[in-house]
Protein backbone atom coordinates (compact mmCIF):
# COMPACT_ATOMS: atom_id res chain seq x y z
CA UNK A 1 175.55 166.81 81.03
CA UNK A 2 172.85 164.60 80.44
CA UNK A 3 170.14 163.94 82.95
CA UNK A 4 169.39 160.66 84.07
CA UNK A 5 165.79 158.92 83.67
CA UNK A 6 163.83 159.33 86.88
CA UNK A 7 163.44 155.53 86.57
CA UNK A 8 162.34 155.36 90.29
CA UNK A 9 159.44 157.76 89.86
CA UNK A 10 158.36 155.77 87.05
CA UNK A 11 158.52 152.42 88.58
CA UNK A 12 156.20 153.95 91.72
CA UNK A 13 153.37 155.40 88.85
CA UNK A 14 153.72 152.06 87.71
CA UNK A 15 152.68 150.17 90.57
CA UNK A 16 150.55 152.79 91.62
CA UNK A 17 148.76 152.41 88.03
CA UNK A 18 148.99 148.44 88.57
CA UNK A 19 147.78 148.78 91.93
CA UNK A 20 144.52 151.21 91.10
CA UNK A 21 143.45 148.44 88.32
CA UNK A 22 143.74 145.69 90.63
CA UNK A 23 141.38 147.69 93.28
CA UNK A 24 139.14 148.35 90.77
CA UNK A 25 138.94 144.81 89.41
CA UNK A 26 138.65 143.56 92.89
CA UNK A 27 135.74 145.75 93.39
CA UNK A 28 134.26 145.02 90.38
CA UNK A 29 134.13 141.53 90.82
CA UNK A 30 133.26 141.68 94.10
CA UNK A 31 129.87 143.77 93.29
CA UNK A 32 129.98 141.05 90.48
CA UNK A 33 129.60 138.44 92.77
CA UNK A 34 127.33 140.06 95.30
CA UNK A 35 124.86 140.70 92.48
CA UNK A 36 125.24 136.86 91.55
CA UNK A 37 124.92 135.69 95.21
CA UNK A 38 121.48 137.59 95.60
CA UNK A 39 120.37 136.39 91.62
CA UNK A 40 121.20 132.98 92.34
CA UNK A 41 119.00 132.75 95.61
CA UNK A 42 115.73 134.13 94.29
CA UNK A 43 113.33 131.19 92.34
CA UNK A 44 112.85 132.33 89.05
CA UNK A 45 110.22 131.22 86.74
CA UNK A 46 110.10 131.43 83.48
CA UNK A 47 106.82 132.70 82.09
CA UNK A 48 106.48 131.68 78.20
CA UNK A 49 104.00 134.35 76.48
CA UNK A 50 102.47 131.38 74.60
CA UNK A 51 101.44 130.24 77.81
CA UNK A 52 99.42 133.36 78.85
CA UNK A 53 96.71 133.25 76.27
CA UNK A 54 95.74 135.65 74.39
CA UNK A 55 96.80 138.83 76.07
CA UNK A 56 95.81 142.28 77.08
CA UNK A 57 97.17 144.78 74.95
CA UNK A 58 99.56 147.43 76.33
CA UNK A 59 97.66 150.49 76.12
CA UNK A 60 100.58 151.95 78.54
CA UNK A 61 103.98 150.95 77.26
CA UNK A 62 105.61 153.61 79.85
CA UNK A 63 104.12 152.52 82.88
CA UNK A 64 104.68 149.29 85.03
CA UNK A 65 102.50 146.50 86.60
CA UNK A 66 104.22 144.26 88.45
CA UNK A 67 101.87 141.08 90.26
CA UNK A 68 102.85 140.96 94.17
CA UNK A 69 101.70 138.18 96.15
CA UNK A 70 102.17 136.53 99.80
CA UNK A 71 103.31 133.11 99.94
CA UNK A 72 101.66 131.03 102.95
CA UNK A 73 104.29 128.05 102.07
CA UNK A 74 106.58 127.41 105.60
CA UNK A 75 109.41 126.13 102.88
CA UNK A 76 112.55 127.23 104.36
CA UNK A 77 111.72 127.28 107.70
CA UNK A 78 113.46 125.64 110.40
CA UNK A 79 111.17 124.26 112.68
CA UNK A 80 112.13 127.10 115.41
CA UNK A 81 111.06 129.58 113.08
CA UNK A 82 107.94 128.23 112.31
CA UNK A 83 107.62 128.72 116.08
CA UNK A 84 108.93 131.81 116.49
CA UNK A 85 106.72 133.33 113.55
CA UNK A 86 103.76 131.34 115.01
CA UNK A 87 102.63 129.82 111.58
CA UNK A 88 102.11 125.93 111.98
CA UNK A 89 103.70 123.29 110.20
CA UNK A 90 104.02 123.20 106.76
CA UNK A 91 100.98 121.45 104.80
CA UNK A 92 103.04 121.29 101.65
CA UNK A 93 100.34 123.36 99.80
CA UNK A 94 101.04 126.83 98.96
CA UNK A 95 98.30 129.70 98.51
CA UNK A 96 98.28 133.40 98.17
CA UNK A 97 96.77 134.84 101.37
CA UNK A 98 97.65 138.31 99.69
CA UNK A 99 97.47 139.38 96.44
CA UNK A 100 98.15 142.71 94.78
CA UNK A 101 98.25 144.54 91.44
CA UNK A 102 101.23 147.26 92.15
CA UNK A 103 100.75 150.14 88.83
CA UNK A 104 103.57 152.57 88.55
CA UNK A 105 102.29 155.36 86.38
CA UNK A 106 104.41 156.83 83.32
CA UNK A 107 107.38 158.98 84.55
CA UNK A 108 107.22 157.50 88.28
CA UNK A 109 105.05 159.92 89.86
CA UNK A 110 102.36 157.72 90.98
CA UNK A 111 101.49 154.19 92.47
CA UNK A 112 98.74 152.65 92.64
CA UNK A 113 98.51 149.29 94.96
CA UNK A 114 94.80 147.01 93.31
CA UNK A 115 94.28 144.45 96.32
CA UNK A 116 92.66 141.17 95.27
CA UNK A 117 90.61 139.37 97.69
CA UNK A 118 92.13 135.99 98.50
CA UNK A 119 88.53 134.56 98.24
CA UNK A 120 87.50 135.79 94.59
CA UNK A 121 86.28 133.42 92.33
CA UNK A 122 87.29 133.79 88.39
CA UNK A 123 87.06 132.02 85.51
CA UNK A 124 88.73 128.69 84.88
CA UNK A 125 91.63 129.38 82.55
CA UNK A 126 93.69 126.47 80.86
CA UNK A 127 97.00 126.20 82.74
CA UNK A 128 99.76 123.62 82.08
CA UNK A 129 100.84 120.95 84.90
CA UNK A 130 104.40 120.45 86.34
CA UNK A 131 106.91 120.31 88.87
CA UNK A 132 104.20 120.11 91.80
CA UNK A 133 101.54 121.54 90.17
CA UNK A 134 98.07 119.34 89.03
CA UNK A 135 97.39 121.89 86.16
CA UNK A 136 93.72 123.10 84.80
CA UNK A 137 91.60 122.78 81.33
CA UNK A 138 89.55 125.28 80.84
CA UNK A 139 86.13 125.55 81.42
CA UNK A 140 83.75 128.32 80.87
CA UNK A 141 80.81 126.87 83.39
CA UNK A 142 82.61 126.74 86.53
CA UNK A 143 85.16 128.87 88.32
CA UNK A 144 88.23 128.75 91.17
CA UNK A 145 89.19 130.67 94.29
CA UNK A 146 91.86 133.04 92.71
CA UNK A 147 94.52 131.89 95.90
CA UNK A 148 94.16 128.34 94.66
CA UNK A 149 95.90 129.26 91.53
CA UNK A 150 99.36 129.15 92.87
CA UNK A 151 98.80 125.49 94.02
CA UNK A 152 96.68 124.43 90.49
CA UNK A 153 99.69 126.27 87.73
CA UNK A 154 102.36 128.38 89.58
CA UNK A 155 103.23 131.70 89.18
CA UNK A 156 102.05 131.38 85.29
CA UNK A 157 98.70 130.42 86.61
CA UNK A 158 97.83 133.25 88.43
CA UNK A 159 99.59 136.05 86.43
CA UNK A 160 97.09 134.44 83.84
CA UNK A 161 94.06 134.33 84.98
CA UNK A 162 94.87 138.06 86.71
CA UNK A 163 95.70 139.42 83.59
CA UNK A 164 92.46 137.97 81.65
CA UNK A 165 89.85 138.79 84.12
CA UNK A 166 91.47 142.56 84.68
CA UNK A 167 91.88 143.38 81.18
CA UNK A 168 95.71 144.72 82.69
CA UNK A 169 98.68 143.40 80.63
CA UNK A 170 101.47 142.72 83.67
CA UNK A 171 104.96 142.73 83.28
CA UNK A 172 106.83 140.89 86.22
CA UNK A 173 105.41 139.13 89.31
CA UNK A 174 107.44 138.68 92.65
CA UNK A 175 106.26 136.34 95.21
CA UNK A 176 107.63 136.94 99.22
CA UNK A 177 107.97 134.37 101.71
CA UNK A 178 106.68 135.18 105.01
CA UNK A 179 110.22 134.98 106.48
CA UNK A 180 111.06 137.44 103.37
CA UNK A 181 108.74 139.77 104.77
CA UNK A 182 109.71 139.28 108.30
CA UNK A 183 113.45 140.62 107.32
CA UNK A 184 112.56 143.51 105.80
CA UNK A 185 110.04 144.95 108.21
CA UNK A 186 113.04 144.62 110.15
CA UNK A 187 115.29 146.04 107.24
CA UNK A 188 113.02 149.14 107.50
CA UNK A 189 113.21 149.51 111.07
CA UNK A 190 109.87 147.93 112.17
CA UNK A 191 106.45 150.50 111.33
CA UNK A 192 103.76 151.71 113.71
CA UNK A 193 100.20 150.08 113.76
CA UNK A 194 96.92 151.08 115.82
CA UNK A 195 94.52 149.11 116.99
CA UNK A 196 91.28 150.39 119.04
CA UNK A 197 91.60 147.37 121.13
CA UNK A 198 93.70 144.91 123.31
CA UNK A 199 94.71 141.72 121.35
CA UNK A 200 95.62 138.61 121.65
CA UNK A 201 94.90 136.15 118.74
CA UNK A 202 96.03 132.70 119.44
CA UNK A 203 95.84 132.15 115.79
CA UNK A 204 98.04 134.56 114.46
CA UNK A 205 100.05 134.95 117.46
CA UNK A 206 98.95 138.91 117.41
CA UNK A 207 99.92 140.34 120.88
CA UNK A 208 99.31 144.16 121.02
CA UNK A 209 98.00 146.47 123.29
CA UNK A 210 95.72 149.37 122.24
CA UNK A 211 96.28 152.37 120.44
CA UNK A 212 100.02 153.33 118.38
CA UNK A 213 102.24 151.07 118.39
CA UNK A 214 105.60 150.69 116.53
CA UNK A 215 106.47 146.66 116.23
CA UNK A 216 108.90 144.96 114.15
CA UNK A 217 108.83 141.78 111.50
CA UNK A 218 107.19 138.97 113.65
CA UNK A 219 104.42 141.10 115.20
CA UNK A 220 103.62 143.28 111.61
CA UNK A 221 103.75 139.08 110.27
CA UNK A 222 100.94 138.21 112.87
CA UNK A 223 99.10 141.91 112.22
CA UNK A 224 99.62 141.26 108.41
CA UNK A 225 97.75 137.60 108.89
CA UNK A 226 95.17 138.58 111.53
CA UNK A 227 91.82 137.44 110.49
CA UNK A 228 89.78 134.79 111.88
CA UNK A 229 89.02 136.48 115.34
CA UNK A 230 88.88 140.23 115.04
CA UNK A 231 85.62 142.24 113.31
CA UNK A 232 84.25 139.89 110.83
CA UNK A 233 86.56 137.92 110.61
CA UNK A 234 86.57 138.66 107.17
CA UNK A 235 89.44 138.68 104.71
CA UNK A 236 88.28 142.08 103.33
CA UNK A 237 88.72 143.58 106.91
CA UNK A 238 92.17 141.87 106.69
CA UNK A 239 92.89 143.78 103.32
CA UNK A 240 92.04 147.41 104.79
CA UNK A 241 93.54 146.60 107.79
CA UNK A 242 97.29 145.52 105.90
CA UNK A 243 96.43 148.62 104.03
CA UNK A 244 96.68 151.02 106.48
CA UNK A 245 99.78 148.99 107.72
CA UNK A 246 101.75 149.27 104.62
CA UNK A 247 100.99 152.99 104.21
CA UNK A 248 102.59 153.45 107.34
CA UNK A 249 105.34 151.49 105.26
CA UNK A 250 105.66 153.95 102.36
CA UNK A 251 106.26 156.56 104.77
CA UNK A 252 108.53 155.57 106.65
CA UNK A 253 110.53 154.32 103.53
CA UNK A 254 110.20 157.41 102.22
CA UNK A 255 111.27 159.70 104.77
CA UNK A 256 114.10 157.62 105.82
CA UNK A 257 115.90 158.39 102.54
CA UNK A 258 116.28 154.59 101.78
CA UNK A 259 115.15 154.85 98.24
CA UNK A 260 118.38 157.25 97.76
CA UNK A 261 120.99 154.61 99.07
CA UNK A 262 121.64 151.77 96.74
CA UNK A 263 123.90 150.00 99.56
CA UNK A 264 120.89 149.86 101.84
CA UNK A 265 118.44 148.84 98.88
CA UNK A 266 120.82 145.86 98.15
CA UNK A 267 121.04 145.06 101.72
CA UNK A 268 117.16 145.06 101.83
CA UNK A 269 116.60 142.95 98.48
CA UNK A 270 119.29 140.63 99.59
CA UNK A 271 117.58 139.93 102.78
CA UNK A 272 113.91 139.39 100.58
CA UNK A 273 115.74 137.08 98.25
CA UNK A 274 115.95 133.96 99.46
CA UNK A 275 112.26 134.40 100.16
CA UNK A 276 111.35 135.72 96.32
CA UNK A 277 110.15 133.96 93.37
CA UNK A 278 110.35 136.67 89.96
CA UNK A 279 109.50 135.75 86.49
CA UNK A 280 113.20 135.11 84.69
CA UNK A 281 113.00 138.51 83.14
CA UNK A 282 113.30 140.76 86.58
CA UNK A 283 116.60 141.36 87.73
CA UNK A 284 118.25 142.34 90.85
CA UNK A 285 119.15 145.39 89.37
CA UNK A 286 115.37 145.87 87.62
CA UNK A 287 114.45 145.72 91.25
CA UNK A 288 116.96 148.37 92.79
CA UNK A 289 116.39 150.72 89.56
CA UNK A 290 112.29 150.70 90.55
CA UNK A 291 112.87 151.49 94.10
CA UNK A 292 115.24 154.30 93.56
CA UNK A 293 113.12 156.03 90.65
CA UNK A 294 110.47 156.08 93.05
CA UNK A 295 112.67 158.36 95.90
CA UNK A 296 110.89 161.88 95.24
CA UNK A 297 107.70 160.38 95.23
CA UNK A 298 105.62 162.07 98.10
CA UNK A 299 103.23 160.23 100.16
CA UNK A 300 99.86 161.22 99.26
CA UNK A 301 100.59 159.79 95.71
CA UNK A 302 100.49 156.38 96.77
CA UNK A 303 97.20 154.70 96.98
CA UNK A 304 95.84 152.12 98.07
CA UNK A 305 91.97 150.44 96.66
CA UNK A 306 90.41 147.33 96.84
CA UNK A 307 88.97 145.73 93.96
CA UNK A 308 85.32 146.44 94.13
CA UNK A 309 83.60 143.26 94.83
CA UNK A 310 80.23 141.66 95.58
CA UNK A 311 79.58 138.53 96.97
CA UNK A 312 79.78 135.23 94.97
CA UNK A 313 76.10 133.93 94.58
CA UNK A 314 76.84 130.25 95.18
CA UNK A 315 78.53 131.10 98.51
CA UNK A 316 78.44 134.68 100.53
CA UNK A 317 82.08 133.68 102.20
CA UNK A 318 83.25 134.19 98.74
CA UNK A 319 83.45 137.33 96.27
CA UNK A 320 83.47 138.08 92.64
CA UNK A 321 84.44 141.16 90.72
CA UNK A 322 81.34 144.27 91.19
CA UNK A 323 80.69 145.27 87.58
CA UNK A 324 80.47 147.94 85.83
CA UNK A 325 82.66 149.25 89.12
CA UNK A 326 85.75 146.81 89.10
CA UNK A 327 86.07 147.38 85.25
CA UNK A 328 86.23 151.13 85.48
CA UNK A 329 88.63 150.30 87.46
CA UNK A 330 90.98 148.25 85.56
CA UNK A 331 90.31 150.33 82.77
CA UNK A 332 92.00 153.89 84.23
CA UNK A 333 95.10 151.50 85.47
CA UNK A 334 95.30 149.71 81.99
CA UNK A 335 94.65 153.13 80.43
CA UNK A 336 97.24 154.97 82.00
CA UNK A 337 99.00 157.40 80.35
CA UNK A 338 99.54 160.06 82.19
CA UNK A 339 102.77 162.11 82.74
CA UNK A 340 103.51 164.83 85.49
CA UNK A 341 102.13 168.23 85.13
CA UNK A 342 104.02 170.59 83.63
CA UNK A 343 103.80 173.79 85.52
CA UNK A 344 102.62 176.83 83.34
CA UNK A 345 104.72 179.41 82.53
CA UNK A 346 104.29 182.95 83.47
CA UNK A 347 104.51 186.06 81.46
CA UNK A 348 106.09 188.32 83.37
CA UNK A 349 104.55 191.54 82.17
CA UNK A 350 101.12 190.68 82.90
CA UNK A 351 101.79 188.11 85.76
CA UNK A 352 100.30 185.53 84.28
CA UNK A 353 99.79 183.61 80.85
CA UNK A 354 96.78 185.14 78.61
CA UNK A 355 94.63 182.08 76.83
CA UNK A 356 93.24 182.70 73.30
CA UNK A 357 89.43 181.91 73.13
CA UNK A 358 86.74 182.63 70.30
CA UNK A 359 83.44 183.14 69.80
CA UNK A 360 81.27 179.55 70.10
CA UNK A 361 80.20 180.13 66.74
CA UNK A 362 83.29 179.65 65.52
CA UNK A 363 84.23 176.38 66.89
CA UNK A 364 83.33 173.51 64.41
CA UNK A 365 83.23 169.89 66.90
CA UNK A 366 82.37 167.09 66.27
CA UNK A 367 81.20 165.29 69.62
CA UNK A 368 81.80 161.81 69.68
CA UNK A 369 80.59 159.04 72.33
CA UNK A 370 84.17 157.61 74.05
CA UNK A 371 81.99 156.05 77.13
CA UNK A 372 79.45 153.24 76.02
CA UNK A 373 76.88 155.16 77.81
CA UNK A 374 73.70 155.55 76.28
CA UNK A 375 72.77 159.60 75.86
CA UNK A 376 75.57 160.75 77.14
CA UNK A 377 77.92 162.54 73.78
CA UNK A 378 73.68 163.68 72.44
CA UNK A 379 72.96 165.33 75.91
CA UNK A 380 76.84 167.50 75.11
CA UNK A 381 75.94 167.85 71.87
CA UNK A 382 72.55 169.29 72.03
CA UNK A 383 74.01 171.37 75.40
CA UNK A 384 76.63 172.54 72.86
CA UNK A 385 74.32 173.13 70.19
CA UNK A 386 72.16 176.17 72.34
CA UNK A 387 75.50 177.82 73.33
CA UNK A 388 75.78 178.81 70.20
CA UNK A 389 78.57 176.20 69.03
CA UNK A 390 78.83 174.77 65.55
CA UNK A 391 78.37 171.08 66.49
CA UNK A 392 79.11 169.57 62.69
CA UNK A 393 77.77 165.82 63.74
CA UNK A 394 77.79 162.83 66.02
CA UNK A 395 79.30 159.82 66.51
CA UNK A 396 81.20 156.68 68.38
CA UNK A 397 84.90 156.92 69.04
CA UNK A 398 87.47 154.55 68.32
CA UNK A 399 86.69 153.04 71.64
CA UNK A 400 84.18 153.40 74.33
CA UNK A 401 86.48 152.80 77.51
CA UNK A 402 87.04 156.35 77.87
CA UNK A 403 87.09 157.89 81.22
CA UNK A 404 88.05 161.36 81.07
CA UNK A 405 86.99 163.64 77.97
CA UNK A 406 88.95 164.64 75.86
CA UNK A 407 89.24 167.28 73.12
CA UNK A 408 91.53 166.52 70.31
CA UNK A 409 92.50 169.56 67.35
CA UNK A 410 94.80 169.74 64.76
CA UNK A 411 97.71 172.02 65.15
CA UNK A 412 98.05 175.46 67.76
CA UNK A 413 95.76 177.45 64.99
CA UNK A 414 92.79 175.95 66.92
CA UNK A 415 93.98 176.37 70.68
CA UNK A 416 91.15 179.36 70.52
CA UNK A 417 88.81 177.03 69.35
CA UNK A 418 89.64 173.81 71.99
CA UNK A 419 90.28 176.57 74.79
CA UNK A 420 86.74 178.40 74.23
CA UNK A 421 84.98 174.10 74.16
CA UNK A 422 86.92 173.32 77.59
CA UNK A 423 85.69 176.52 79.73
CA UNK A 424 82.37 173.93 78.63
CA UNK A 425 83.20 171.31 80.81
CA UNK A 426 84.64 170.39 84.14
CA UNK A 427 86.67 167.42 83.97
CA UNK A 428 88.30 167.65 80.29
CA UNK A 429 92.15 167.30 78.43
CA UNK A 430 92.82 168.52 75.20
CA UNK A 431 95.29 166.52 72.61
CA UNK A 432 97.07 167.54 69.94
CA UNK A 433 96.06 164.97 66.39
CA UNK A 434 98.00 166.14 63.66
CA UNK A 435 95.69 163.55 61.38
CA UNK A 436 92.27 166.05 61.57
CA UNK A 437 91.08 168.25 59.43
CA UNK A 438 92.96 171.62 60.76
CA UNK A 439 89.75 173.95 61.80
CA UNK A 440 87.95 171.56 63.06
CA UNK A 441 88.48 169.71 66.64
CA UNK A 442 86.84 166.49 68.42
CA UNK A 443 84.98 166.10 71.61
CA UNK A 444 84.98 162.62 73.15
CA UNK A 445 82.84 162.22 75.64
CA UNK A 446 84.28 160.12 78.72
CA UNK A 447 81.47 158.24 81.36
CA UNK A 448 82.58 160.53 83.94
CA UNK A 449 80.44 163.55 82.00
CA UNK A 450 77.85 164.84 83.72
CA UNK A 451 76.98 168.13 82.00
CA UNK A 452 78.37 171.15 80.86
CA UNK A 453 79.09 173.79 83.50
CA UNK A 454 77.08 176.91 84.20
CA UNK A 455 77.11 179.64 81.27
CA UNK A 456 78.32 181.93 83.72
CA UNK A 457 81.27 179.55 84.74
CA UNK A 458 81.92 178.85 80.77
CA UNK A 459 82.29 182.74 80.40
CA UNK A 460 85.62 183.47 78.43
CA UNK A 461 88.32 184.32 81.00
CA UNK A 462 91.98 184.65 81.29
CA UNK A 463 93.47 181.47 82.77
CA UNK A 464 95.98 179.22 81.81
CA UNK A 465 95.61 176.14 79.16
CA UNK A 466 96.60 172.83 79.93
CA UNK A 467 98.17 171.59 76.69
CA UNK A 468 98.83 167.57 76.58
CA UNK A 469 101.94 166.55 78.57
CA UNK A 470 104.89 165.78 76.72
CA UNK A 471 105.74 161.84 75.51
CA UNK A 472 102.48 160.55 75.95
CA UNK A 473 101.67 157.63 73.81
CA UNK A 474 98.03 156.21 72.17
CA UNK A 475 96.30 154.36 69.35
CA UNK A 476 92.91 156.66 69.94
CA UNK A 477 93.59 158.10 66.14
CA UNK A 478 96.02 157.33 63.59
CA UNK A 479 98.70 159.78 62.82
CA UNK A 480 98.87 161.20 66.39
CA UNK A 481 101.58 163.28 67.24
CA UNK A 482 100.41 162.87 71.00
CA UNK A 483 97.51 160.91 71.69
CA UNK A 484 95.73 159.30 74.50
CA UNK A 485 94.25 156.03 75.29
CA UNK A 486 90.88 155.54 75.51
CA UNK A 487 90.00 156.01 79.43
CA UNK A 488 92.85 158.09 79.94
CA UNK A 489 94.75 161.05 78.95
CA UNK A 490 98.62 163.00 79.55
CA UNK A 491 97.23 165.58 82.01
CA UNK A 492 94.52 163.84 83.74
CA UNK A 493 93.16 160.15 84.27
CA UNK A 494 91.16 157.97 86.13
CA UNK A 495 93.57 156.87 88.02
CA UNK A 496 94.20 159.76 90.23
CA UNK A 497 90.83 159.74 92.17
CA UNK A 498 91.06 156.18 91.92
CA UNK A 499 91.23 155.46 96.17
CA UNK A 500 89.25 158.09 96.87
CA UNK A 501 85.97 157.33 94.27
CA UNK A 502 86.77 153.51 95.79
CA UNK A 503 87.20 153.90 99.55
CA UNK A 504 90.92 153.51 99.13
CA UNK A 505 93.50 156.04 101.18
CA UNK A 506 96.18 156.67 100.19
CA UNK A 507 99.80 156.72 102.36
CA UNK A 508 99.70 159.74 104.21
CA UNK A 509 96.67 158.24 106.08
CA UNK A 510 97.03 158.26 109.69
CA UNK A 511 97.04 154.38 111.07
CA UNK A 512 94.85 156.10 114.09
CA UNK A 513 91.87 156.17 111.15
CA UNK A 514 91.88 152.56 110.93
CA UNK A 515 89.42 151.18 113.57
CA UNK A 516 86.57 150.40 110.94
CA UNK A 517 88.65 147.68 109.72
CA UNK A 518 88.26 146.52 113.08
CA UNK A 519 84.64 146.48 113.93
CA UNK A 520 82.48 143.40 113.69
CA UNK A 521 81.22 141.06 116.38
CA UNK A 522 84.53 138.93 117.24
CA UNK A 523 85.75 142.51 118.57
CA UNK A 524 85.23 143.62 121.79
């Protein structure tokens, strides 16, 4: 007897297969749509490259430098906000009352927040008029306030002018409304502030009593704007003071786990977005992506400088760019190349991992001059020279914006040779350039040099070698197999030290080490 076709059965895996589609679909489209929703309510600019200029190049195609700035515009604001958030009518002008350079180093291990002073005068750059903007020729004898620039050429304007005067090529910019800002303090669960003092600024609408405190959106908008009446009353008080406010920020974010839940990321971003402006080519999911790369990131690697600054002859209210300071600085960010440490490996019969060296007369360098300091690569070489060394000639490197030293060789026959030159110096990488002359290595001499160590220190001993990180990138010599930039290299770089050679601090500071930022005569 025949058996008849379960017929029902199939008819339920049917629907049940009809039914599964249409959830997924719906789900689909529904992310679809939330994606759209928060896409269509950000302003996006579009930022031609023909309207940049002539442009940086991208010494660091791995890392990131995205342009952050504050928007003072009350656009958007009902008129009981603008109450509520205790910032005044709006004047119809928008300026940047906060401006920073946010650096993501290669591989995501590092961050590295460049405030510019509001007040900062910089060259006049051409900038094209439009929708609400007046526009700008050039002009070589005369200057602007860099928060003006927003007002004079949009977004364009200012990513310009940034990018020429810092020598740092940029990649996105994202503009918050103060309302923005408002919602995602509030997003984030408010943060803690200290101040040494009682205050109550009528300007700001800053109400806080002294010492901790953990406040949410509208307060950390009035602590975030606080300026005319406390210390100076200057805006580079203002700077260290939001400093020390947003690395309470970074820690919170990162110990809450936030970075690790996409829902909550979109629900954060989706609040910020009808208060964002992003060039056209940063998306919503560009934005998520960032964040969550950034989760294992640990507190002490985020830092936070100032650009070093001086004040502008014409006017002492004003500042301009400290040189040679501020370009070192812009240099190591531009420069960056550097990749996480990769953790030695250990023999296990002798506990540790045994480093070839020779004999200094066997090492054949050539030291060449990477820093644009005068005396610096003769003072190696002729240190070189009376240890004994083989120094086979001087010269200039390819460039002469290197920070950090760096010795390059040909292939692992001369890791004796390049281990025996570092145990020379203290602050130095080594780089593997397939395109020397195998036997032979190259010692450029970074502008952080300052001698070779002790003879006793440069003794021959058994310690690990720090061969160049994997992936890193470079034009320093053709042929590279792994190369660095100049001012940079894949296990060390400027940037590193950069808040604490700058009087920056980094996010595990403690808000209760803030009161400098605080002392002047409108304090108590």
């Amino acid at each position: 007897m025949r058996t008849q076709p379960r017929s029902g059965r199939r008819h339920v895996f049917r629907w049940v297969a009809v039914a599964a589609v249409v959830i997924v679909a719906a789900a689909t489209l529904t992310a679809y749509l939330k994606y759209r929703a928060i896409y269509d309510s950000i302003t996006r600019v579009t930022v031609p490259s023909t309207a940049l200029g002539h442009r940086p190049a991208a010494f660091s195609t791995n890392s990131l430098n995205i342009l952050v700035y504050g928007i003072d515009s009350r656009k958007g604001l009902t008129p009981h906000e603008q109450y509520i958030l205790h910032v005044g009518r709006d004047t119809g002008e928008s300026n940047t009352d906060t401006i920073m350079l946010v650096h993501i180093s290669p591989g995501r291990h590092r961050v590295t927040v460049l405030s510019i002073p509001r007040d900062t005068m910089m060259a006049t750059y051409q900038c094209d008029s439009g929708p609400g903007y007046t526009g700008q020729q050039a002009n070589p004898n005369s200057s602007v306030q860099v928060n003006s620039l927003l007002q004079i050429g949009g977004p364009t304007c200012l990513w310009k002018t940034v990018e020429q005067q810092t020598g740092i090529r940029i990649d996105h910019f994202i503009g918050i409304g103060m309302l923005g800002f408002v919602k995602v303090v509030n997003d984030l669960g408010g943060v803690n502030v200290c101040v040494p003092f009682n205050v109550n600024d009528p300007v700001s609408g800053l109400n806080m009593k002294s010492g901790e405190q953990h406040i949410s959106g509208i307060q950390a908008l009035a602590f975030w704007r606080t300026r005319e009446d406390i210390g100076t009353g200057s805006d580079l008080e203002r700077i260290q003071r939001d400093q020390f406010m947003s690395a309470q920020v970074v820690k919170g974010v990162l110990h809450s786990g936030l970075l690790s839940n996409p829902l909550r990321l979109l629900s954060v971003v989706t609040d910020a977005a009808a208060s964002m402006t992003t060039d056209s080519g940063m998306t919503v999911s560009n934005l998520v992506q960032i964040a969550e790369s950034l989760r294992t990131l640990p507190s002490q690697d985020v830092q936070f400088i100032t650009a070093p600054n001086q004040p502008w002859p014409s006017d002492p209210a004003r500042v301009q760019f400290a040189q040679p300071q501020a370009g070192r600085v812009f240099t190591a960010i531009a420069h960056d190349v550097t990749l996480p440490k990769i953790p030695a490996k250990r023999a296990p019969s002798s506990g540790g991992a045994q480093v070839l060296t020779t004999s200094p007369s066997h090492v054949k360098v050539k030291v060449l001059d990477g820093s644009g300091v005068a005396g610096l690569a003769d003072q190696a070489a002729a240190g070189l020279i009376r240890r004994g060394f083989d120094v086979t000639g001087t010269g200039d490197a390819p460039s002469l914006a290197y920070t950090t030293s760096v010795i390059e060789y040909s292939s692992a026959a001369d890791l004796a040779a390049v281990n025996t030159l570092r145990r020379q110096l203290t602050d130095v990488t080594s780089l593997k350039v397939t395109s020397l002359t195998p036997g032979t290595v190259d010692l450029i001499i970074g502008s952080d040099f300052t001698g070779l160590v002790s003879q006793s220190a440069a003794t021959p001993t058994a310690q690990p070698s720090q061969p160049a990180a994997p992936g890193a990138s470079s034009s320093a010599a053709p042929g590279a197999s792994s190369s660095a930039a100049p001012g940079a290299s894949p296990s060390s770089s400027g940037v590193a030290d950069l808040a604490q050679s700058n009087g920056g601090i980094t996010a595990a500071a403690s808000c209760a080490s803030d009161s400098s930022s605080f002392a002047g005569p409108l304090s108590p």
